[in-house]
C-alpha atoms as a PDB file:
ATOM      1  CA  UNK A   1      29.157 -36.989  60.572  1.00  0.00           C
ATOM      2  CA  UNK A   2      32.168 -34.413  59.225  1.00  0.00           C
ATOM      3  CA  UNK A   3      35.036 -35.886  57.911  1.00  0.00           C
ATOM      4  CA  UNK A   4      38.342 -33.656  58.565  1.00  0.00           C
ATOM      5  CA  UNK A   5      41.333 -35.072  55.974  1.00  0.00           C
ATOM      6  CA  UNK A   6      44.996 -32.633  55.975  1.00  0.00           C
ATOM      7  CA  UNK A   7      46.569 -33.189  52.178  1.00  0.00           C
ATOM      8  CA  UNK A   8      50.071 -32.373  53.695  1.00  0.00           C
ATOM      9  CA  UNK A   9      53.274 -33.720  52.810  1.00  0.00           C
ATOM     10  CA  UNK A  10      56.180 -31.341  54.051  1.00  0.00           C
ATOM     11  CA  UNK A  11      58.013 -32.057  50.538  1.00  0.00           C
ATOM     12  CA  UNK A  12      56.465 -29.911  47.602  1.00  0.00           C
ATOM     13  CA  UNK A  13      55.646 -30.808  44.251  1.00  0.00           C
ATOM     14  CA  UNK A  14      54.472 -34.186  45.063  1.00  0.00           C
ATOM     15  CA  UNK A  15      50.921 -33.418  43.972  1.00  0.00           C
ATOM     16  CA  UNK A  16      49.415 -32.059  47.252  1.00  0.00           C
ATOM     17  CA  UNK A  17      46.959 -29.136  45.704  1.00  0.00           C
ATOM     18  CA  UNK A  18      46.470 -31.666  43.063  1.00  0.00           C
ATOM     19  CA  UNK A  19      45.241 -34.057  44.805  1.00  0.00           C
ATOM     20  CA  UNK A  20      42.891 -31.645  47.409  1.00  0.00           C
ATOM     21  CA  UNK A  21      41.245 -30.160  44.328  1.00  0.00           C
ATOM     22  CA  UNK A  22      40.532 -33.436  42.416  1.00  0.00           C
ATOM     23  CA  UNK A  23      39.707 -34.968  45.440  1.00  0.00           C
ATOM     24  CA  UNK A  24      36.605 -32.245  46.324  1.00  0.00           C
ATOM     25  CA  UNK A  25      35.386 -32.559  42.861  1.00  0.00           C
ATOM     26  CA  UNK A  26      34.972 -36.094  43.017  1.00  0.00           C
ATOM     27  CA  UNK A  27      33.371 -36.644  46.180  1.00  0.00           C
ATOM     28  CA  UNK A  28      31.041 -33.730  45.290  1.00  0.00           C
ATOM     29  CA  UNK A  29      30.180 -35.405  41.534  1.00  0.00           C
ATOM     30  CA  UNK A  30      29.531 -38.396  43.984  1.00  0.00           C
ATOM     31  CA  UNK A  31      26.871 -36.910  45.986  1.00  0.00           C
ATOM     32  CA  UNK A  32      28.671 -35.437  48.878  1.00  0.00           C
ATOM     33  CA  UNK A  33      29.191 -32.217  50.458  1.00  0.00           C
ATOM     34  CA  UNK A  34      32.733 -30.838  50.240  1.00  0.00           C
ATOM     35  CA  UNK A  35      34.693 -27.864  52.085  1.00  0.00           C
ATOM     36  CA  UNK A  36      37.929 -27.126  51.255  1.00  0.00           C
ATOM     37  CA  UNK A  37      40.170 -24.925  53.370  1.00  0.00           C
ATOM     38  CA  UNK A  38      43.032 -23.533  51.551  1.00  0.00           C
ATOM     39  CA  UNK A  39      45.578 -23.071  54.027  1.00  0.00           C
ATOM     40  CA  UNK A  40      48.486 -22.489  51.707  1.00  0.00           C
ATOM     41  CA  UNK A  41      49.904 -18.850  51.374  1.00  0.00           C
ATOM     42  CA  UNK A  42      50.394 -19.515  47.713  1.00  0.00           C
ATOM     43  CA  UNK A  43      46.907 -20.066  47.188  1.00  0.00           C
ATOM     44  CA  UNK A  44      47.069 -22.763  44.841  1.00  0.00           C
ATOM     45  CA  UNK A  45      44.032 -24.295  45.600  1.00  0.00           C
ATOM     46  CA  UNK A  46      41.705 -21.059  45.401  1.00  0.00           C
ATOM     47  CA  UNK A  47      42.799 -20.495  41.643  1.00  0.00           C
ATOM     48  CA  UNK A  48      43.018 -23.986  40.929  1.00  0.00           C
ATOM     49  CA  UNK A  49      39.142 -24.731  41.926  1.00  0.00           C
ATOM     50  CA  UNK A  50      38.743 -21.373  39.637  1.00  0.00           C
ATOM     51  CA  UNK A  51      38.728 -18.382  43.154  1.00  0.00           C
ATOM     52  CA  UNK A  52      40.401 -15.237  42.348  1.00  0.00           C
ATOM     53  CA  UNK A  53      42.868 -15.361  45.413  1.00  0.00           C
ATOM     54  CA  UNK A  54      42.766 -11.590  45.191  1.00  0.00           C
ATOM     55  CA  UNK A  55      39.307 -10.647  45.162  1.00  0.00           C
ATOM     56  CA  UNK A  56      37.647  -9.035  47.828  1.00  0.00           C
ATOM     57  CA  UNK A  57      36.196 -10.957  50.355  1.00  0.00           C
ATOM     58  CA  UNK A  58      37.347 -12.928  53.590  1.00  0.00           C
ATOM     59  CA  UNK A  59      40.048 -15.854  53.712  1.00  0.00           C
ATOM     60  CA  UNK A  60      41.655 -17.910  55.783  1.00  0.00           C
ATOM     61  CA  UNK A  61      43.900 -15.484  57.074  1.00  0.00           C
ATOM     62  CA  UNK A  62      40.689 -13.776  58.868  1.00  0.00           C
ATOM     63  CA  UNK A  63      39.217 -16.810  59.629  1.00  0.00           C
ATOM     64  CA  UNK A  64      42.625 -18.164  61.847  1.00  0.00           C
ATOM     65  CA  UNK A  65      42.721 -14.789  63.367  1.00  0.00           C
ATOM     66  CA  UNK A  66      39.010 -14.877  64.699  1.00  0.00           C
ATOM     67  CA  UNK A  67      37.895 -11.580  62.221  1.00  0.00           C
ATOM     68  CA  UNK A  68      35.353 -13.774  60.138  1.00  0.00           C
ATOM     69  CA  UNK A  69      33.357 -16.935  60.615  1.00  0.00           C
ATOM     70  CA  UNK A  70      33.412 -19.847  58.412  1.00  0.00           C
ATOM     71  CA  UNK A  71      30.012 -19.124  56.923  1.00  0.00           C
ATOM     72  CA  UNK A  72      31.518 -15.507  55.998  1.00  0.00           C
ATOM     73  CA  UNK A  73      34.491 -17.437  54.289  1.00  0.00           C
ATOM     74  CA  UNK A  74      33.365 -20.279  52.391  1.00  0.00           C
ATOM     75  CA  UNK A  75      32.321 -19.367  49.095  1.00  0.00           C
ATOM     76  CA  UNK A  76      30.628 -22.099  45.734  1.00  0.00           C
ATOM     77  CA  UNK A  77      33.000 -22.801  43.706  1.00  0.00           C
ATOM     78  CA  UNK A  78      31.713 -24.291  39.923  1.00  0.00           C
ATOM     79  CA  UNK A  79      32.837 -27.644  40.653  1.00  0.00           C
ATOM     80  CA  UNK A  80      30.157 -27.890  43.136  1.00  0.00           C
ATOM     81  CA  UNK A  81      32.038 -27.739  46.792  1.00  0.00           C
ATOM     82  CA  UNK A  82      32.738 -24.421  49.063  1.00  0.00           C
ATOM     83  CA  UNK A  83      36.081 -23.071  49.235  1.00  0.00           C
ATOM     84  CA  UNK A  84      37.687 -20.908  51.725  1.00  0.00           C
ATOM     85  CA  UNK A  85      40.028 -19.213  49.904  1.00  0.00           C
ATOM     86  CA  UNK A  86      43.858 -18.081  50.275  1.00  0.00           C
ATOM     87  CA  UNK A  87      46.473 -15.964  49.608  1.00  0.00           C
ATOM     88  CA  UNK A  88      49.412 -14.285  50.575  1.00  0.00           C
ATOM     89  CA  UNK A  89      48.427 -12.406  53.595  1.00  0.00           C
ATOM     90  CA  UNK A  90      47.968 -16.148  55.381  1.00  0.00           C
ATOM     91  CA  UNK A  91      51.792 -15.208  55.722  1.00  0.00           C
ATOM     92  CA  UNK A  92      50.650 -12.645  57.943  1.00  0.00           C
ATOM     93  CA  UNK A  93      48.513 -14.075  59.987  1.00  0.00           C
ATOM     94  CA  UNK A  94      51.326 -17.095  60.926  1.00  0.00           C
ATOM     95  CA  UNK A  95      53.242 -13.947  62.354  1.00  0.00           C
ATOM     96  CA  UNK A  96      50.209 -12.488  64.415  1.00  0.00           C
ATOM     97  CA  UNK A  97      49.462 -16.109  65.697  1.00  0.00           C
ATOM     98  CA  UNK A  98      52.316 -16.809  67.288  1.00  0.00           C
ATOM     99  CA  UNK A  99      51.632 -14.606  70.117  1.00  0.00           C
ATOM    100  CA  UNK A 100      48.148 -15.756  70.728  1.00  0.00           C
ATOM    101  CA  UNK A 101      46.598 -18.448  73.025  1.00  0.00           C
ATOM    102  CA  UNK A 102      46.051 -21.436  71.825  1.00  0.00           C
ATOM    103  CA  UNK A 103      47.860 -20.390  68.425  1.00  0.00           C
ATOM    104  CA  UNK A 104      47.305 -24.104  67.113  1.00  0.00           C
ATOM    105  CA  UNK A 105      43.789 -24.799  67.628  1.00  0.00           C
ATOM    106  CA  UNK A 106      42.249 -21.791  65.652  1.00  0.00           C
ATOM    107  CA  UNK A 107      41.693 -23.899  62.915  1.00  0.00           C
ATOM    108  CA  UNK A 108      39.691 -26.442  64.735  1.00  0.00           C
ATOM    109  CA  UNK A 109      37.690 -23.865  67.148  1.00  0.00           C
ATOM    110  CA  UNK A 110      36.623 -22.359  63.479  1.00  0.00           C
ATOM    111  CA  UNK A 111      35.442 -25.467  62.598  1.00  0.00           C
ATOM    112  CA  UNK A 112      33.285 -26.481  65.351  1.00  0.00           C
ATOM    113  CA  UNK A 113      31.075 -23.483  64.096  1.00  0.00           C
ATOM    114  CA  UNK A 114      30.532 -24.877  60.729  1.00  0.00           C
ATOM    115  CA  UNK A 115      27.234 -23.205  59.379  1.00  0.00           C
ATOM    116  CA  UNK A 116      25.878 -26.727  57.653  1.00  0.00           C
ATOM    117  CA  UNK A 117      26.075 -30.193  57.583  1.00  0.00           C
ATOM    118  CA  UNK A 118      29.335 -31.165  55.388  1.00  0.00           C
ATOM    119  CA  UNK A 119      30.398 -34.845  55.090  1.00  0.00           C
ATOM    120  CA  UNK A 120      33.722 -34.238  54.100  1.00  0.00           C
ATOM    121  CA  UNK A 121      36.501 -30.948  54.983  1.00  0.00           C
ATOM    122  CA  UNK A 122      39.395 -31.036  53.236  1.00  0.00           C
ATOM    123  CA  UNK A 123      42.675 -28.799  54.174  1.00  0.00           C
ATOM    124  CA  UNK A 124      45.143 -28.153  51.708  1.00  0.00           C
ATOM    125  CA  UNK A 125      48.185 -27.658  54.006  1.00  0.00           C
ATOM    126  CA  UNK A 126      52.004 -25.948  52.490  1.00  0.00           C
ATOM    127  CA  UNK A 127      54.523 -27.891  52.132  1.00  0.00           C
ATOM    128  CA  UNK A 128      56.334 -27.184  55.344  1.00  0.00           C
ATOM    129  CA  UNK A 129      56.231 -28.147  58.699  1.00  0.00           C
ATOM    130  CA  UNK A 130      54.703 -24.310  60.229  1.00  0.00           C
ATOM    131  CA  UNK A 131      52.168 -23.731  62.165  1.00  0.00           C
ATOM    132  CA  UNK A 132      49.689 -23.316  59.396  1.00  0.00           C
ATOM    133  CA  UNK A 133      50.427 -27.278  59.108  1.00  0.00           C
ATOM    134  CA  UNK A 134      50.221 -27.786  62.594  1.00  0.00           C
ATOM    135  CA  UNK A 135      46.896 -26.020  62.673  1.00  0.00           C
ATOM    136  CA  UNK A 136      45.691 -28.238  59.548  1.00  0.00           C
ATOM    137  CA  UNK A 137      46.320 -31.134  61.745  1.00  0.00           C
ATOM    138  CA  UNK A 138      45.159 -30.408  64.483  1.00  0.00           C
ATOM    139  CA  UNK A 139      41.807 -29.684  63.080  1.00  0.00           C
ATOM    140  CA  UNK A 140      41.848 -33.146  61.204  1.00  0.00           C
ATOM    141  CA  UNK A 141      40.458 -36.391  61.946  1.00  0.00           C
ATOM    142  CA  UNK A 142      42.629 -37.860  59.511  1.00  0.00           C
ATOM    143  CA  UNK A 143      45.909 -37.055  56.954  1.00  0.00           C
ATOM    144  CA  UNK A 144      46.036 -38.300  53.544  1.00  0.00           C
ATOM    145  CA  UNK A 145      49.459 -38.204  52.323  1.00  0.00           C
ATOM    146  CA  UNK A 146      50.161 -37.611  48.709  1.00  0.00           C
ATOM    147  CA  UNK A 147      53.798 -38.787  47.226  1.00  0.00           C
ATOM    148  CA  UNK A 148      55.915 -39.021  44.656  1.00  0.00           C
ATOM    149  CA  UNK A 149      57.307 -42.666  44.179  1.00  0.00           C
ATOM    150  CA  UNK A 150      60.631 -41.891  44.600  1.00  0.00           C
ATOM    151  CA  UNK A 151      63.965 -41.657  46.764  1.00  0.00           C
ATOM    152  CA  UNK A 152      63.925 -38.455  48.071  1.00  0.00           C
ATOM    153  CA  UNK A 153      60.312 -38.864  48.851  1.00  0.00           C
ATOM    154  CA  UNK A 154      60.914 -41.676  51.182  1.00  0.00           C
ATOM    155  CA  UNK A 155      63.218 -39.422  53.158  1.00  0.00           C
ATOM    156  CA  UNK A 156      60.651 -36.728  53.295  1.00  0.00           C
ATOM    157  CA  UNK A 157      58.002 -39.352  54.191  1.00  0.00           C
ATOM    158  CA  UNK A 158      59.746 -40.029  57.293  1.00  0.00           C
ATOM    159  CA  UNK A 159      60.030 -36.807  59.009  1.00  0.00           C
ATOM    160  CA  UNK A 160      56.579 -36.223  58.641  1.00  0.00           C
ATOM    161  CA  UNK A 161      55.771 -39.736  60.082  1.00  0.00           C
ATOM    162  CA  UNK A 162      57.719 -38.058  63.020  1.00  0.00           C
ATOM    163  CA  UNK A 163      55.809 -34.633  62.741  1.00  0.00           C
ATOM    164  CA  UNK A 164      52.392 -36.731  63.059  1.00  0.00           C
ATOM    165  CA  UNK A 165      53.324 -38.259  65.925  1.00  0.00           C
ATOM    166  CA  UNK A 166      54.399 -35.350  67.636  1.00  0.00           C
ATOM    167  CA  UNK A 167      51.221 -34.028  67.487  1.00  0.00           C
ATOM    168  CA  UNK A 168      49.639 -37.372  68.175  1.00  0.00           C
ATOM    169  CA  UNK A 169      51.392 -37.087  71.515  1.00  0.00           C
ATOM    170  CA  UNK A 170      49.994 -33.408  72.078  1.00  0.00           C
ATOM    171  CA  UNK A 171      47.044 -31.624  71.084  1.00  0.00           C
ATOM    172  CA  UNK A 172      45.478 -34.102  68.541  1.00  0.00           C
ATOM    173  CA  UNK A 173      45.803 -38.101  69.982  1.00  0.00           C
ATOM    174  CA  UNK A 174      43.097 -38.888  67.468  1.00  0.00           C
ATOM    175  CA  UNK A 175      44.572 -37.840  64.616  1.00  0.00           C
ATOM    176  CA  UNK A 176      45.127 -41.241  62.231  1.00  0.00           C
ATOM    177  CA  UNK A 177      46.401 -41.783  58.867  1.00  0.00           C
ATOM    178  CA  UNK A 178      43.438 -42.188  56.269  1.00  0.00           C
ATOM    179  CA  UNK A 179      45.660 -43.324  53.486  1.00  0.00           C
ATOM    180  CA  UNK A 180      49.285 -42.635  51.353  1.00  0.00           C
ATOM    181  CA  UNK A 181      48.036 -41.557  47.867  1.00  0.00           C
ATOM    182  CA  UNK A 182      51.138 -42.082  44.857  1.00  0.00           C
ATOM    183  CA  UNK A 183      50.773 -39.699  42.894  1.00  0.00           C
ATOM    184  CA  UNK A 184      52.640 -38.911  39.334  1.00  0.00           C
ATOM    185  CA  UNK A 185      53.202 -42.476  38.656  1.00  0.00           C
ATOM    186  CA  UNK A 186      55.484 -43.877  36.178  1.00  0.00           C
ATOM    187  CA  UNK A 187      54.718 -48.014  35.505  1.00  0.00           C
ATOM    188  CA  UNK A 188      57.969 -47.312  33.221  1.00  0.00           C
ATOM    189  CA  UNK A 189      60.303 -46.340  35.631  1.00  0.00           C
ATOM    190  CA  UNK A 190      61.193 -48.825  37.524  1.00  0.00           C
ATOM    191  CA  UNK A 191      62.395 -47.172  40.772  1.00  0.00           C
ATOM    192  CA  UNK A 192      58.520 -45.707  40.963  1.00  0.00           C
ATOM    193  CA  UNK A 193      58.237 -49.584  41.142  1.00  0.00           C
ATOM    194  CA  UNK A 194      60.503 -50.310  43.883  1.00  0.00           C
ATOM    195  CA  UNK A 195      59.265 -47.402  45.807  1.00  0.00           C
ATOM    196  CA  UNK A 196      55.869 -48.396  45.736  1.00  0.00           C
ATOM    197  CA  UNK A 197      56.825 -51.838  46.679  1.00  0.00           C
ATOM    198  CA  UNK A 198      58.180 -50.568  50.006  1.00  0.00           C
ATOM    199  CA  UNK A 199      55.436 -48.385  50.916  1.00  0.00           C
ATOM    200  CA  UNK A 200      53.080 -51.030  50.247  1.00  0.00           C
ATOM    201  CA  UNK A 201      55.202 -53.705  52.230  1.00  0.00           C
ATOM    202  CA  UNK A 202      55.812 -50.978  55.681  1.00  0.00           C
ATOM    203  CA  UNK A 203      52.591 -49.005  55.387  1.00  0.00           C
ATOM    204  CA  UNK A 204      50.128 -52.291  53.892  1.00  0.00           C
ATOM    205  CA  UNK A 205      46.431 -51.111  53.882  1.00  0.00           C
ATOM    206  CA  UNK A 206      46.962 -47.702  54.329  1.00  0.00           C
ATOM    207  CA  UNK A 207      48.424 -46.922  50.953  1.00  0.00           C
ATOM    208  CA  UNK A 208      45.272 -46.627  48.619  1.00  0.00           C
ATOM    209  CA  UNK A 209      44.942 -49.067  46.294  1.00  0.00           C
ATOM    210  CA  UNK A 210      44.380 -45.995  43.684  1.00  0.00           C
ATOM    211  CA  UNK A 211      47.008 -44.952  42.096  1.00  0.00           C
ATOM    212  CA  UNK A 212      47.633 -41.160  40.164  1.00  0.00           C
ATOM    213  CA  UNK A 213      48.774 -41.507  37.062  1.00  0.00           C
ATOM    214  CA  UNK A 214      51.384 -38.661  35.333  1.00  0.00           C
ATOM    215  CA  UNK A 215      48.620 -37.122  33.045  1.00  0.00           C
ATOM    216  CA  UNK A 216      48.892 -33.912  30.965  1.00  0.00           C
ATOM    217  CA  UNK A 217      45.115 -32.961  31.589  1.00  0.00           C
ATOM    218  CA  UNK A 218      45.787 -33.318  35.012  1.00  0.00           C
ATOM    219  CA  UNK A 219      48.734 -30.701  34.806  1.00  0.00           C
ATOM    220  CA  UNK A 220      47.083 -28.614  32.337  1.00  0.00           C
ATOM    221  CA  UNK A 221      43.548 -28.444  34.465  1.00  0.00           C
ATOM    222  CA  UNK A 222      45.111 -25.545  37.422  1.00  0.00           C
ATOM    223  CA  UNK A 223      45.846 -23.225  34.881  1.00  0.00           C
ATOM    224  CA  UNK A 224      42.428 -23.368  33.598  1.00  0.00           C
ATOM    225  CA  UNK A 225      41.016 -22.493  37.200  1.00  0.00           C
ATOM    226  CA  UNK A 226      39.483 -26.092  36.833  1.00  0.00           C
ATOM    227  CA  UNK A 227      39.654 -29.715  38.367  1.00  0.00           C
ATOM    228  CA  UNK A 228      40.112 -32.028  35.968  1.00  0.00           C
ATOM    229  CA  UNK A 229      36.621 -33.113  36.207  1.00  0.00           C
ATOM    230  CA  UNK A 230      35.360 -30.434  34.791  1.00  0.00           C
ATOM    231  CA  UNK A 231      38.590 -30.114  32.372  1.00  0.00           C
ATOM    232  CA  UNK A 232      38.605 -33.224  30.222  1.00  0.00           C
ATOM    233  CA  UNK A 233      36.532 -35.323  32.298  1.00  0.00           C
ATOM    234  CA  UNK A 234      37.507 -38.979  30.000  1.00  0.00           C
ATOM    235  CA  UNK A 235      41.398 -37.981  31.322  1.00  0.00           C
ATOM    236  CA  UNK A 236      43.216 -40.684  33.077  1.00  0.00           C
ATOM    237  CA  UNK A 237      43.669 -38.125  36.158  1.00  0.00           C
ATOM    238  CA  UNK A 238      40.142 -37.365  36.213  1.00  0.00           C
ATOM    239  CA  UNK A 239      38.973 -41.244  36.348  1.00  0.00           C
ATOM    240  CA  UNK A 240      41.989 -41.521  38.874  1.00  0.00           C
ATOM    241  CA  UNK A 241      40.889 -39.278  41.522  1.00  0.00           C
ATOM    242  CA  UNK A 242      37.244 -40.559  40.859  1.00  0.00           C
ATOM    243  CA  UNK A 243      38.247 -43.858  42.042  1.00  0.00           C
ATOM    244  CA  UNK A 244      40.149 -42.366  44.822  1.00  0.00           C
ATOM    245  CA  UNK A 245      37.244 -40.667  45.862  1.00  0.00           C
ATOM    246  CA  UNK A 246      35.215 -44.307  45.513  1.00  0.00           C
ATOM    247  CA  UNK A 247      37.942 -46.368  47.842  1.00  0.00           C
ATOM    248  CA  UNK A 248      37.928 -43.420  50.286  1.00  0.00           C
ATOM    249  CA  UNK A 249      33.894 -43.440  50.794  1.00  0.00           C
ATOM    250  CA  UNK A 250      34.211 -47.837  50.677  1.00  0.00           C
ATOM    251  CA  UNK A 251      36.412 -47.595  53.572  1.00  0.00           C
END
């Protein structure tokens, strides 16, 4: 059975693409078959898993709009999982949506045609509350929630606590929250120590026992066109998101 996960936090730089990208290479090193849907204009995720963004072919701008299938989308990658790319005419395609019927399911009536078996879809979502987002999560079974362990994260973490809810309440009552991922972590700061402390004392089992490290490799590996798997593969990051990928198939 598929496994739909949204990477989506609505504040950026907290190590959403990051952590999508990593993510799919791990599960795929550990036997598992891995689409990722880049649903970010930017199209971090396509040139971070190594996709020219630019090239010809079909993305998920088509693919919301109903002018290409999935199979005519997803494309290998070299890390071993399929990737439907992005890139700046997603833009575009958030305009033309928003006078169409049921403008926030496309993502999930896509889906339900997918052309083989995969265990696990992964949507890298931007980091904004749009109806790109809404379309990610509406499509998911499940949001994993990447953040920084800081102040301002905790203020961001709340409004999409709200957001999630919302669309509990609507179009997507199934919708749960697989797990809140820290990400850039700092043992020497010791606010990154108080934060974590809270989330771990509101949120209990469903902040992953993993946690991501602040690596270099890690931050180095994007601009490469590679996860860090493939990058420097002894890396701290790399061995992080393995185990993420471990705790996420153990639960």
């Amino acid at each position: 059975m598929t496994e739909t996960l949204a990477i989506t936090n609505q504040k950026g730089g907290v190590g959403k693409t990051t952590t999508c990208v990593n993510l799919a290479a791990s599960l795929t090193r550990l036997g598992k078959r891995v689409l990722v849907i880049d649903m970010d204009p930017q199209g971090n995720a396509t040139t971070g898993s190594g996709a020219d963004k630019h090239a010809d072919g079909t993305t998920s701008c088509e693919l919301l709009l109903g002018q290409a299938s999935l199979a005519d989308s997803a494309r290998r990658v070299d890390a071993g999982f399929d990737l439907v790319p992005a890139n700046g005419d997603l833009t575009v395609a958030e305009v033309r949506l928003m006078e169409e019927p049921r403008r926030e399911y496309r993502l999930r009536d896509a889906l339900a045609t997918v052309p083989e078996p995969y265990d696990h879809v992964l949507i890298d979502c931007p980091p904004s509350l749009n109806l790109l987002t809404v379309n990610g999560l509406v499509a998911a079974d499940g949001v994993v929630i990447p953040m920084q362990c800081e102040y301002y994260a905790l203020e961001g973490l709340t409004a999409l606590m709200r957001t999630i809810e919302s669309i509990q309440r609507g179009p997507n009552p199934n919708l749960r929250i697989a797990g809140l991922l820290r990400t850039m972590f700092d043992p020497r700061n010791r606010l990154s120590g108080d934060v974590s402390e809270q989330l771990t004392g509101h949120f209990g089992e469903r902040v992953f026992r993993t946690v991501i490290p602040r690596n270099i490799r890690l931050a180095e590996a994007p601009s490469f066109g590679q996860p860090a798997l493939l990058y420097d593969a002894s890396s701290r990051g790399a061995v992080a998101y393995l185990a993420l990928a471990g705790e996420m198939l153990r639960r």
